[in-house]
Each structure stands twice: as C-alpha cells, then as structure tokens.
Protein backbone atom coordinates (compact mmCIF):
# COMPACT_ATOMS: atom_id res chain seq x y z
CA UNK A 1 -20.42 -46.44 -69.24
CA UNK A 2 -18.02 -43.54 -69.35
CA UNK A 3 -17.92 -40.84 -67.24
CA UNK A 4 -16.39 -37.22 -67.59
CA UNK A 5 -14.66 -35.35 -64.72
CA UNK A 6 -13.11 -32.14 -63.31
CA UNK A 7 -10.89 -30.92 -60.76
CA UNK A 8 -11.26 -27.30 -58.95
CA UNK A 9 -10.37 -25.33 -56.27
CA UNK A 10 -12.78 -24.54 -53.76
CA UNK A 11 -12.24 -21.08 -51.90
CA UNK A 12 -9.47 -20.17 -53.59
CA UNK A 13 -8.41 -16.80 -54.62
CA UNK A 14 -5.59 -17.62 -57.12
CA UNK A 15 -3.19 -15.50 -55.34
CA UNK A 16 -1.03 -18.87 -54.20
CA UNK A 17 0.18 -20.78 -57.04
CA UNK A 18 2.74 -22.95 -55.48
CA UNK A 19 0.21 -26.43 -55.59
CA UNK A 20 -0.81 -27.38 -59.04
CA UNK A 21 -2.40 -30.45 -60.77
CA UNK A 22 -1.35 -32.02 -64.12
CA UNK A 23 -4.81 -31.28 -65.55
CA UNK A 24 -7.93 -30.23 -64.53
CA UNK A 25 -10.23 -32.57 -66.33
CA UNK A 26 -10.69 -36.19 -68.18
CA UNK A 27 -12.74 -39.63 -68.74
CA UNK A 28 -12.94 -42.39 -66.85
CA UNK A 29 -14.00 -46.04 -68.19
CA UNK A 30 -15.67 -48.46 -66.44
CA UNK A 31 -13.61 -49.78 -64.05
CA UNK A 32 -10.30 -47.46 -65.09
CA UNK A 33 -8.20 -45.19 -62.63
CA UNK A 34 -6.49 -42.46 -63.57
CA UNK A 35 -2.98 -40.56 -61.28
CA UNK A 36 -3.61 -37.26 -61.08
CA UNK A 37 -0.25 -35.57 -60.15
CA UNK A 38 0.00 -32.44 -57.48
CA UNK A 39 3.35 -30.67 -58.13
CA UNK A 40 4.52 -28.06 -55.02
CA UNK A 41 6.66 -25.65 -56.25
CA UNK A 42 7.20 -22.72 -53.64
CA UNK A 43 8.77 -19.57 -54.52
CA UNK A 44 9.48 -18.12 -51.08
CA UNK A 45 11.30 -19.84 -48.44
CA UNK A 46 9.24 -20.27 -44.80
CA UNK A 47 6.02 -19.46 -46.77
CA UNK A 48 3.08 -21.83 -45.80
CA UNK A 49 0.53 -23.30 -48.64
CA UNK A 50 -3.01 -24.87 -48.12
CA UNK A 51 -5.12 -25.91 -51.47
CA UNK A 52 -8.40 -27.14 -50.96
CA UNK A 53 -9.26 -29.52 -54.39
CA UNK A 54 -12.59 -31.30 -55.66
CA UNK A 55 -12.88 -33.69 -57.72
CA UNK A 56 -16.88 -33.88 -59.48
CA UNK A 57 -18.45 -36.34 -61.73
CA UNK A 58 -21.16 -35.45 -64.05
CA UNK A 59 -23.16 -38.15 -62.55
CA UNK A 60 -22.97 -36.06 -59.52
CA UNK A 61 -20.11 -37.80 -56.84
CA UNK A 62 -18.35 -35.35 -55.44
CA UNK A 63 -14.75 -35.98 -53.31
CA UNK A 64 -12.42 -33.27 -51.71
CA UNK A 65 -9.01 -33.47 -50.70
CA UNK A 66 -6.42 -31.12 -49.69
CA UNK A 67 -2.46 -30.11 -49.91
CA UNK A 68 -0.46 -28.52 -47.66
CA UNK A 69 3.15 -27.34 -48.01
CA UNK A 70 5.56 -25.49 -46.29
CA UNK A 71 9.00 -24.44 -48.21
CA UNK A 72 12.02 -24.79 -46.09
CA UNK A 73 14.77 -22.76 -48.45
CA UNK A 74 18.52 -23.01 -47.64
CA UNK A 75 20.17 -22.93 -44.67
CA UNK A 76 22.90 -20.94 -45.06
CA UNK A 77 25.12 -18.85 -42.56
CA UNK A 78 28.12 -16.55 -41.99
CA UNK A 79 30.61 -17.86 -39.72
CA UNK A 80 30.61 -14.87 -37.93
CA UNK A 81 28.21 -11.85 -37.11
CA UNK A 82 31.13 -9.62 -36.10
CA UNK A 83 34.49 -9.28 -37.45
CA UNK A 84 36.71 -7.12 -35.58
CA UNK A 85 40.08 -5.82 -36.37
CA UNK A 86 41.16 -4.42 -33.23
CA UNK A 87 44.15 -1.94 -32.94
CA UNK A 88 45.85 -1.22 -36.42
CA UNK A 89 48.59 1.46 -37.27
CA UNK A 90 48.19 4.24 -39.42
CA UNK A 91 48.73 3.45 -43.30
CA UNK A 92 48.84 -0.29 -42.21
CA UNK A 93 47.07 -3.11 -43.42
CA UNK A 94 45.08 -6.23 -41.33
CA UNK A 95 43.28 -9.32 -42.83
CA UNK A 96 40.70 -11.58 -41.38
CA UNK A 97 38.78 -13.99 -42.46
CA UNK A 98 34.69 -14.89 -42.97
CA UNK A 99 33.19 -17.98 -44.51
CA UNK A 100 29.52 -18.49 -45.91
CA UNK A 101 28.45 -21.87 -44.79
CA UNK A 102 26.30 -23.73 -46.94
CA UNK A 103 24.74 -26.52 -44.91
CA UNK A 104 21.91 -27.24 -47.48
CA UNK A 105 21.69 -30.24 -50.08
CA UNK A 106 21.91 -27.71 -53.15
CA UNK A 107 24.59 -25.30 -54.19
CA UNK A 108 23.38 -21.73 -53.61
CA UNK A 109 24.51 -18.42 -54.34
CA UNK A 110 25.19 -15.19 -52.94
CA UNK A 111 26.49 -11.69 -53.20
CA UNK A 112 27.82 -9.18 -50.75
CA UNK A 113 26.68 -5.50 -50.85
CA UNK A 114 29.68 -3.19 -49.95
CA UNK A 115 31.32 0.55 -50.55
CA UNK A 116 33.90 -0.70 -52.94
CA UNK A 117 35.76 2.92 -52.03
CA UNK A 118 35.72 2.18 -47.80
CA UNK A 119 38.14 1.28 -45.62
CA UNK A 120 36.97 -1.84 -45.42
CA UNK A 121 37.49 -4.42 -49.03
CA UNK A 122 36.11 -7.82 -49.47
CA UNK A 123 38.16 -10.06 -51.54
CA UNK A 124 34.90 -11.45 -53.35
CA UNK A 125 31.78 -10.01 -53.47
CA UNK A 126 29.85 -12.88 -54.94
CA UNK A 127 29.76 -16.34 -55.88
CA UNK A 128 28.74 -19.81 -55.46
CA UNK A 129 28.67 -21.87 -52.62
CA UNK A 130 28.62 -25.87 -53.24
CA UNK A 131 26.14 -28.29 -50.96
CA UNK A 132 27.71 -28.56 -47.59
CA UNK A 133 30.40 -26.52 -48.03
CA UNK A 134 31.82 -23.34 -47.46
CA UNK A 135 33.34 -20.45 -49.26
CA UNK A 136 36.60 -18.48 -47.50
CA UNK A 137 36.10 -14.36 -47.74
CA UNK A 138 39.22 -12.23 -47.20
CA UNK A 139 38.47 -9.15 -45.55
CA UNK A 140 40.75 -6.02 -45.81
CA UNK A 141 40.96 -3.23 -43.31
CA UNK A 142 43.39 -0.44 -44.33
CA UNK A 143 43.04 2.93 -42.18
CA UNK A 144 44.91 5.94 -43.36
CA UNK A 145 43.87 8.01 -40.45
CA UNK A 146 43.45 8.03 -36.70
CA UNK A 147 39.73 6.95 -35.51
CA UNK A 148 37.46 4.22 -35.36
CA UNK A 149 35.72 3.07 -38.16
CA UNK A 150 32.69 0.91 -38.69
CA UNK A 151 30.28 -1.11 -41.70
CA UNK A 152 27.43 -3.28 -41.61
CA UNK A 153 27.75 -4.84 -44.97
CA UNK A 154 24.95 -7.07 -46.10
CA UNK A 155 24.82 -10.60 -48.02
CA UNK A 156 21.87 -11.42 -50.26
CA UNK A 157 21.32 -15.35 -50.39
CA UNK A 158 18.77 -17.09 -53.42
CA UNK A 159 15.75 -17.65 -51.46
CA UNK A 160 16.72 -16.89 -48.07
CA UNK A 161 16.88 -13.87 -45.20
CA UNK A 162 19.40 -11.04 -45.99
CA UNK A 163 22.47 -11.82 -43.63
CA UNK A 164 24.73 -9.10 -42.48
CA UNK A 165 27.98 -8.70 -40.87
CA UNK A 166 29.35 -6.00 -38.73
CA UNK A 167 33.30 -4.40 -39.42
CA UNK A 168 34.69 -2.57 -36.45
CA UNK A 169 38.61 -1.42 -36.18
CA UNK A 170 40.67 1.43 -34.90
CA UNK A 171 43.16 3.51 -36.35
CA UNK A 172 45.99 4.79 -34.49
CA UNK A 173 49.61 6.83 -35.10
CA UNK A 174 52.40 7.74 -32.18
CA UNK A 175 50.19 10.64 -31.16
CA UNK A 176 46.59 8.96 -31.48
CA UNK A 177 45.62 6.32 -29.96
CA UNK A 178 41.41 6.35 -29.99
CA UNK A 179 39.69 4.27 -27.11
CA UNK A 180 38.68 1.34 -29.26
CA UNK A 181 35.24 0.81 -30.48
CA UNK A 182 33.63 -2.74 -29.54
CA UNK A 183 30.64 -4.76 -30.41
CA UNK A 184 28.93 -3.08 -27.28
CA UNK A 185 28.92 0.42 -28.61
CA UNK A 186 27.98 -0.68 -32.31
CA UNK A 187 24.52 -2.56 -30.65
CA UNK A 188 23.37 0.32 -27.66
CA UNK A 189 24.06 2.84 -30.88
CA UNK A 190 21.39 0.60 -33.16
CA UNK A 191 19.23 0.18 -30.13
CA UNK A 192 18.81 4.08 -29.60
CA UNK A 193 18.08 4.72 -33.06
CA UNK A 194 15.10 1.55 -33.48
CA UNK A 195 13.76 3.09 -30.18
CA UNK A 196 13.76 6.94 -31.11
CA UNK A 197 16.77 7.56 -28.79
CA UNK A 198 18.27 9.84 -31.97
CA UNK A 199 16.57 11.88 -33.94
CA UNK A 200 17.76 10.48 -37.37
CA UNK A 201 20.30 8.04 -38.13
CA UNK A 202 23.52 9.26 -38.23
CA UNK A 203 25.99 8.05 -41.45
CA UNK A 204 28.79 6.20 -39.84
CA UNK A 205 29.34 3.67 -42.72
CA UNK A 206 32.48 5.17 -44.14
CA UNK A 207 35.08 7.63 -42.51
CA UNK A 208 33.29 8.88 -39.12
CA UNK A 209 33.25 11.91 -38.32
CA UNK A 210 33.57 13.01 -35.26
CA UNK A 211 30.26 13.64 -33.67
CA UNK A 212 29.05 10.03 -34.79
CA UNK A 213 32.23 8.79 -33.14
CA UNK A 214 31.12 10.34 -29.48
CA UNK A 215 27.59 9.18 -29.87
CA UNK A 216 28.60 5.76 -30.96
CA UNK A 217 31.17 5.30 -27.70
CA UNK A 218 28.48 7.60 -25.52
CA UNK A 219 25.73 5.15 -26.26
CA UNK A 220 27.67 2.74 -24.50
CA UNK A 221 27.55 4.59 -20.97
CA UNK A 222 24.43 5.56 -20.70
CA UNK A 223 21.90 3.20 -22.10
CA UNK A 224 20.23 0.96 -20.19
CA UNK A 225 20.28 -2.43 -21.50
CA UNK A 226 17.06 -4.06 -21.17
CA UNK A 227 15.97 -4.66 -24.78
CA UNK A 228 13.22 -4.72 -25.79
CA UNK A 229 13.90 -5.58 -29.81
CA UNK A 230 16.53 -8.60 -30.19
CA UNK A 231 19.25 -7.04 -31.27
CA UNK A 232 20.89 -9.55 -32.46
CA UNK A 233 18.53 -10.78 -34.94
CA UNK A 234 16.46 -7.48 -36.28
CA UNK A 235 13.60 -7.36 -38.19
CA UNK A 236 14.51 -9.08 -41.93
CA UNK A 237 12.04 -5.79 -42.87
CA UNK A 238 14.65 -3.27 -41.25
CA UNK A 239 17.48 -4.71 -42.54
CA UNK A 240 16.29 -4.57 -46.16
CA UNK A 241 15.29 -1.06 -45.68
CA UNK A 242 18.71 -0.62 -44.72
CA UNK A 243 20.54 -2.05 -47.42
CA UNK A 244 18.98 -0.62 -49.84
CA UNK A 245 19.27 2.85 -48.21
CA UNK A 246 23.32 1.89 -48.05
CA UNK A 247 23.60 0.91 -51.34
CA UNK A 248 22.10 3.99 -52.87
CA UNK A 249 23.90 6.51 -50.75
C-alpha cells in the first residue's frame, strides 16, 4: 500500500539557507523510488555549511542523512600590492601599470574605490574581468608640488576579500629634492598605528602635509620590526573599516 512522507531538518535554526531540497514531502507506491534533489547555493565565499536532514514515514521508518558544503568564490588578484613611482619632476607626469587577474572559471567583476581629485588617477575604475584573464589598469601620478605622496586605494571583487593596493611617489623641482618615501616607511607607519604607537590616524591619503610626512619617514628609524600582525595581509575587518572611512572623507 501507499505510504506518505516528509523531509526536515533536525537542529536547525534556519539561519543557513545555502542547502535546500526540491520538496519537503510526497507518496511512495509499493515498490516506487522517488530523487529527491539537494541544491547548494552559497552566498558567501569561504563560508562552511552542515544540514542535518530526515526523512520519516508515517508507518514510522525513520533515515537521516547529511550535507556539507564549503563555497570556494573567485580567485582573483592584483598583480601587484605596491606600485611605486619613484622620483618624478614637478608638474610632470609618470604611468605604470596594474592588472586584476582573474584565475577563476567565471567572469567576475570589480570596482576600484579612489579620490577622483588626488594625485594619483586610475584609468578605469571598474569593470569586468573574463575567466582566466586579466584586465590592464593605467595608473597616473601627476605631482604639482615638492613632497612625497601616498594612497591605499581599495578594489571590491563579487564575492571575494576587499584587495588593496598601495601608491607611493615623490615630487621634486631644482631646489627640492625630498628623501624618497619607500614601501618600508608606508608598513612601520601602519604597524604603529594597529599597535597604538599614534594616537589617531593621521590623513595622509591626499597632499601630505608636513607633520605626516616626518612621522611616515620617522617610523622607519625607530621601530622595531618584529611584528606581531602580518602586515602584509591585514585583517579583511580593518581594511573594510578603512575603506569605507576613505570613501566618506
């Protein structure tokens, strides 16, 4: 004879909807099987999913099985973490080059987050990458004044980790020449401020001033370099606090 059926989730809070089955109940002849279908469909990339299922008959069989999942997202980079510009000339004008490297099996998308009005000009701020491919960015540096200047500009990826990419050059004329600001200074400067070295973190996104200047070249001299946050790969939590906080300055 017949026999009715239904599938549940056991333990489950309903928070993780990412596992789902086609339907949650039916009837089964005598002798009949019936496909039930699980679909995984994860939202957030490197986010983990368990779903504990059981399937009862009203004549009182029970069975449990469970699904696991784990979402892997794109894997997508910048081809570089640091672009420097080196020594430029007053009023003169330097290019160099950045790709976003898509190494995934689907075409993904991105934007960059940037001070249209700085120094620094990217010659486009969003797009689409293609499945194993890359896409060239032009990147402008055009001083007007003596100094050294520095951005960390940020690129948001669909489903992945915020990416960023530091912009260091130094202006100089016939009767300024700066000691040039390196990768070095930029990282002991970051490293004081996640430690509570400096009181607050000083704005040296667009033209520095001059105080930031010395304490971005001091921090080089007299910080001891035993880290003890990576800093070159911060907390995906700091960085979005900190594009966000650059954006809406």
């Amino acid at each position: 004879m017949p026999t009715n059926y239904t599938i549940e989730r056991v333990n489950d809070d309903g928070k993780d909807k990412a596992i789902k089955v086609d339907h949650n109940s039916g009837e089964l002849l005598p002798g009949q099987i019936t496909k039930v279908t699980v679909t995984y469909t994860p939202s957030l990339a490197g986010v983990k999913s368990y779903c504990l299922l059981k399937v009862s008959a009203f004549g009182g069989n029970e069975i449990e099985f469970s699904c696991r999942g784990e979402a892997d997202g794109y894997n997508v980079e910048l081809s570089s973490k640091t672009v420097h510009f080196g020594e430029v000339q007053a009023q003169q004008t330097t290019n160099r080059l950045l790709n976003v490297v898509n190494d995934s099996d689907l075409p993904t998308s991105f934007q960059f987050f940037t001070d249209k009005s700085n120094l620094f000009s990217i010659s486009m701020t969003e797009g689409i990458v293609k499945p194993h491919a890359s896409q060239r960015i032009i990147i402008t540096f055009s001083p007007q004044r003596t100094g050294n200047y520095y951005e960390r500009i940020f690129c948001l990826v669909k489903n992945h980790k915020v990416l960023y990419v530091d912009l260091l050059g130094t202006c100089y004329d016939v009767l300024t020449k700066p000691v040039p600001l390196s990768q070095r200074h930029i990282d002991t400067y970051r490293h004081k401020v996640i430690m509570g070295a400096h009181r607050k973190v000083q704005s040296v996104n667009k033209d520095m001033e001059a105080a930031a200047e010395d304490s971005l070249m001091d921090s080089g001299l007299d910080v001891d370099l035993h880290l003890e946050i990576p800093i070159d790969d911060p907390n995906q939590v700091i960085l979005h606090k900190e594009m966000l906080h650059s954006s809406s300055a």
